[in-house]
Every structure is written in structure tokens, then in C-alpha cells.
Protein backbone atom coordinates (compact mmCIF):
# COMPACT_ATOMS: atom_id res chain seq x y z
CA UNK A 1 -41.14 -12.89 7.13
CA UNK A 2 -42.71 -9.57 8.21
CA UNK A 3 -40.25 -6.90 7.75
CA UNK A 4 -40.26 -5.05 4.57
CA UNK A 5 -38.48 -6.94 1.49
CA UNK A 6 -38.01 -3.78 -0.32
CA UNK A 7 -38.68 -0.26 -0.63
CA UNK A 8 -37.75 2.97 -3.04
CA UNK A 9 -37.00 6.34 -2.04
CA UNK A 10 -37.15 9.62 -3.87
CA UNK A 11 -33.66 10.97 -5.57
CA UNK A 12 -34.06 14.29 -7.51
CA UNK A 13 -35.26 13.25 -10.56
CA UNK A 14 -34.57 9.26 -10.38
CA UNK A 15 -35.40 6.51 -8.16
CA UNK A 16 -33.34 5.08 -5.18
CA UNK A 17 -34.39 1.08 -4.75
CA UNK A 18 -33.10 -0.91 -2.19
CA UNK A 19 -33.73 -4.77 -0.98
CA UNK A 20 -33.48 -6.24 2.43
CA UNK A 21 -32.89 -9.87 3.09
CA UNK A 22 -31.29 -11.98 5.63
CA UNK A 23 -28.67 -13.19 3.30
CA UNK A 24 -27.02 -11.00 0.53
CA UNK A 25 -28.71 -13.34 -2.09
CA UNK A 26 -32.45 -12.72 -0.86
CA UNK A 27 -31.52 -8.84 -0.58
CA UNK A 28 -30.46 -8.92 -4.25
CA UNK A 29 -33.79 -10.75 -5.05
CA UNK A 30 -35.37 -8.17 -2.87
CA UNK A 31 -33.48 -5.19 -4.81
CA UNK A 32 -34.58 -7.00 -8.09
CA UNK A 33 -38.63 -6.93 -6.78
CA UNK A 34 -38.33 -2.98 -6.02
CA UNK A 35 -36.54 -2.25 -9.52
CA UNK A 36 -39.56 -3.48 -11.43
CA UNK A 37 -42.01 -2.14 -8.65
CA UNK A 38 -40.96 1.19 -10.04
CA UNK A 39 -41.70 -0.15 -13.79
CA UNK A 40 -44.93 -1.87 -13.28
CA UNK A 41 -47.23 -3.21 -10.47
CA UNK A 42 -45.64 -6.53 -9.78
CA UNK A 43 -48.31 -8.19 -7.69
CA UNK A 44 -49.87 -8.24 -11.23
CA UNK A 45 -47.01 -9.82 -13.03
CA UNK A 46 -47.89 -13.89 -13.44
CA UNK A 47 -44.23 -15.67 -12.77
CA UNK A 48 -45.55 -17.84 -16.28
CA UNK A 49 -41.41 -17.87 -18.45
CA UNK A 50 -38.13 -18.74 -16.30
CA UNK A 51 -35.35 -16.75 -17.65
CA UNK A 52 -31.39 -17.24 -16.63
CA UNK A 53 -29.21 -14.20 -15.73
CA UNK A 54 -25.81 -14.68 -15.12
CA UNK A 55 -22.96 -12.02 -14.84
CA UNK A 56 -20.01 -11.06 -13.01
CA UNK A 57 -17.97 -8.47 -11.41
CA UNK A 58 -15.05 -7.57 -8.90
CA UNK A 59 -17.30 -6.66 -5.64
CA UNK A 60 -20.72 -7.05 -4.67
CA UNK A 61 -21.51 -3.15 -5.87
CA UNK A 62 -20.64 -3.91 -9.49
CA UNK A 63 -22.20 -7.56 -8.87
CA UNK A 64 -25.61 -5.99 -7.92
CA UNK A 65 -25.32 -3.48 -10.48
CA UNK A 66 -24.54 -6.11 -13.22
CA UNK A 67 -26.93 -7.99 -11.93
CA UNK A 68 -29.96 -4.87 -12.20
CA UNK A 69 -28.92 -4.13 -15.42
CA UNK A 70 -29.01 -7.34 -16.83
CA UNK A 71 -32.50 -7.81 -15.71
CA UNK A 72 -33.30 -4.33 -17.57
CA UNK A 73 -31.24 -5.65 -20.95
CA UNK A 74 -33.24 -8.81 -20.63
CA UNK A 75 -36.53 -7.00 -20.48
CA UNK A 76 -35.75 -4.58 -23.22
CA UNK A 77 -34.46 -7.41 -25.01
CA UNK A 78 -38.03 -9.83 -24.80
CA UNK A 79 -40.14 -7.41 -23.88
CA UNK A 80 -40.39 -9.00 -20.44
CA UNK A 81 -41.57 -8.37 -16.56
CA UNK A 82 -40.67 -9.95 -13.57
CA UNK A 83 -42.15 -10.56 -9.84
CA UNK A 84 -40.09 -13.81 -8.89
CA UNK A 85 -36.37 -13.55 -8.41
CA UNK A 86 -33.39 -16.73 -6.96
CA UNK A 87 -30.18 -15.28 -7.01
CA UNK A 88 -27.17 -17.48 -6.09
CA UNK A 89 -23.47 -16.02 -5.69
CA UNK A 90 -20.18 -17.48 -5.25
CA UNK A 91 -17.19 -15.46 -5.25
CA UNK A 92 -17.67 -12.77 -8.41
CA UNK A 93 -20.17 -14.44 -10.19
CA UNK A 94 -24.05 -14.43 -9.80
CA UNK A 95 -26.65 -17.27 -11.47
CA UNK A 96 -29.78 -15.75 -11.41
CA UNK A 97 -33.25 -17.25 -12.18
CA UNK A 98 -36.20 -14.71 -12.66
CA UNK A 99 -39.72 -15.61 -13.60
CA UNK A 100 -42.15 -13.25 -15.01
CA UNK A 101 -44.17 -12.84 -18.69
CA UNK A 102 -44.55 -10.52 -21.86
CA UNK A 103 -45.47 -6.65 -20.50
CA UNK A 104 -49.16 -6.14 -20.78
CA UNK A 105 -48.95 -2.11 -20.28
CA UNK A 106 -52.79 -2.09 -19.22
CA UNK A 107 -52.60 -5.39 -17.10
CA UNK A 108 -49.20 -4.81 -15.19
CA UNK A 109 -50.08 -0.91 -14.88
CA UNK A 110 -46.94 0.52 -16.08
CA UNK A 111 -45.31 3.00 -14.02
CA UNK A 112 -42.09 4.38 -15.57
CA UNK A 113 -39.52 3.29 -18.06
CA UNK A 114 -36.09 2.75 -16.06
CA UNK A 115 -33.45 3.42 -18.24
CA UNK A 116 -30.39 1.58 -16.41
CA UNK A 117 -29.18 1.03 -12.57
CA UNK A 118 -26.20 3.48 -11.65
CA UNK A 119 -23.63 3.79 -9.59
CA UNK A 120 -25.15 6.41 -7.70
CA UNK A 121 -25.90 5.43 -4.22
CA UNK A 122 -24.74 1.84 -5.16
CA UNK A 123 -24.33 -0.27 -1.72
CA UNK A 124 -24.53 -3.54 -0.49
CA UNK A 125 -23.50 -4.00 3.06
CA UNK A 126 -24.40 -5.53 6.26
CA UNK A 127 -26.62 -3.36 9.04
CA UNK A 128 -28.12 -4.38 12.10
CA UNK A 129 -28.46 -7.98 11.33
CA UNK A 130 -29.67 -7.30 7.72
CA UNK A 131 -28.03 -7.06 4.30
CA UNK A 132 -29.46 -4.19 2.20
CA UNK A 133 -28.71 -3.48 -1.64
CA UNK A 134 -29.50 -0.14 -3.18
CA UNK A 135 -28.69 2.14 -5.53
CA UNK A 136 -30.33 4.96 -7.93
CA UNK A 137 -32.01 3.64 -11.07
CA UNK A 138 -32.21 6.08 -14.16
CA UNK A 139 -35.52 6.93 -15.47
């Protein structure tokens, strides 16, 4: 593809993310990649366990934020990172499938702990030919 996938940006004391993509699906998966490139180095993270996600919500803000925070539950919950991310969406609901493996804190070089996505900042729109989603994770 080329263009950058995803990216984070400094807010006060948290962490902006945002993912690019040519549909609102891939910039979801693109949002997911930069939340856990704040947690951990996810070049390092082996896509070896497919997980399921699947949530809902009134608009594409709350579906994205859902959608980030279920990711984080899900971690918390098996002790879990992920680097490989298929989103699909129809109306208010989202099926995700995520791969990734138990944290190895010294292998995956753990960054920081995010504590939850917010509402901060929280976007998903359409500019110049390119959907972004962002928001401000807690950490």
C-alpha cells in the first residue's frame, strides 16, 4: 500500500491513535495495529491464537470505541497481544477476528499499559479519499 496504516500522536498525558484505510473496516484494523503499538512492539507479536470480537453500538464512534475496548478486555482477560486485525461491519454491529499470542514482556518489548479507549478525540470520518479512526487511549 505505501501510505501510512497508522500513527499516534501526543495528548497531555495519554495517547491519541488513529488508523487509515481505504475502507472504514481496514481503518479500524489500522486503529486496532496503533492501539497495541503503544502497548508493545507489534512487529514482534507472532499472529500464533485467532480470537473473535464482536460488539455493537449506535454510530461508528461508539462502534470503534467498543470495538478498542474490547480488544483491551480481551487482552486483560487472556493475557493476550495482537499484530493481525479483520474487522467486518454491517449496520451497528462489528465481527472482528484478531490474531496474536500470550504477552512475553521481554520478547514483545512492552511499552505502556493502556488502561481503556475514550471518547476523547473519538472520530471516524471520511477525508480526502481516506477513512481515518482515532481517538485518545488512557494510560
Amino acid at each position: 500500500m505505501g501510505a501510512i496504516q497508522y500513527e499516534t500522536f501526543e495528548h497531555e498525558a495519554d495517547i491519541g491513535i488513529r488508523g487509515f484505510g481505504r475502507t472504514v473496516e481496514e481503518a479500524f484494523e489500522n486503529a486496532a495495529s496503533s492501539l497495541y503499538s503503544v502497548m508493545v512492539d507489534v512487529e514482534a507479536v507472532e499472529p500464533r491464537e485467532r480470537r473473535e470480537v464482536r460488539v455493537e453500538a449506535g454510530d461508528p464512534e461508539l462502534l470503534l470505541l467498543e470495538w478498542l475496548n474490547g480488544l483491551l478486555a480481551l487482552s486483560d482477560i487472556e493475557r493476550m497481544v495482537f499484530s493481525r486485525f479483520q474487522v467486518r461491519i454491517a449496520g451497528s454491529s462489528l465481527e472482528g477476528e484478531v490474531w496474536g499470542e500470550q504477552l512475553d514482556l521481554d520478547r514483545h518489548r512492552a511499552h505502556v499499559e493502556v488502561k481503556a479507549a475514550t471518547l476523547h478525540m473519538l472520530r471516524v470520518a471520511e477525508e480526502q479519499g481516506r477513512f481515518v479512526a482515532q481517538c485518545v487511549v488512557d494510560v
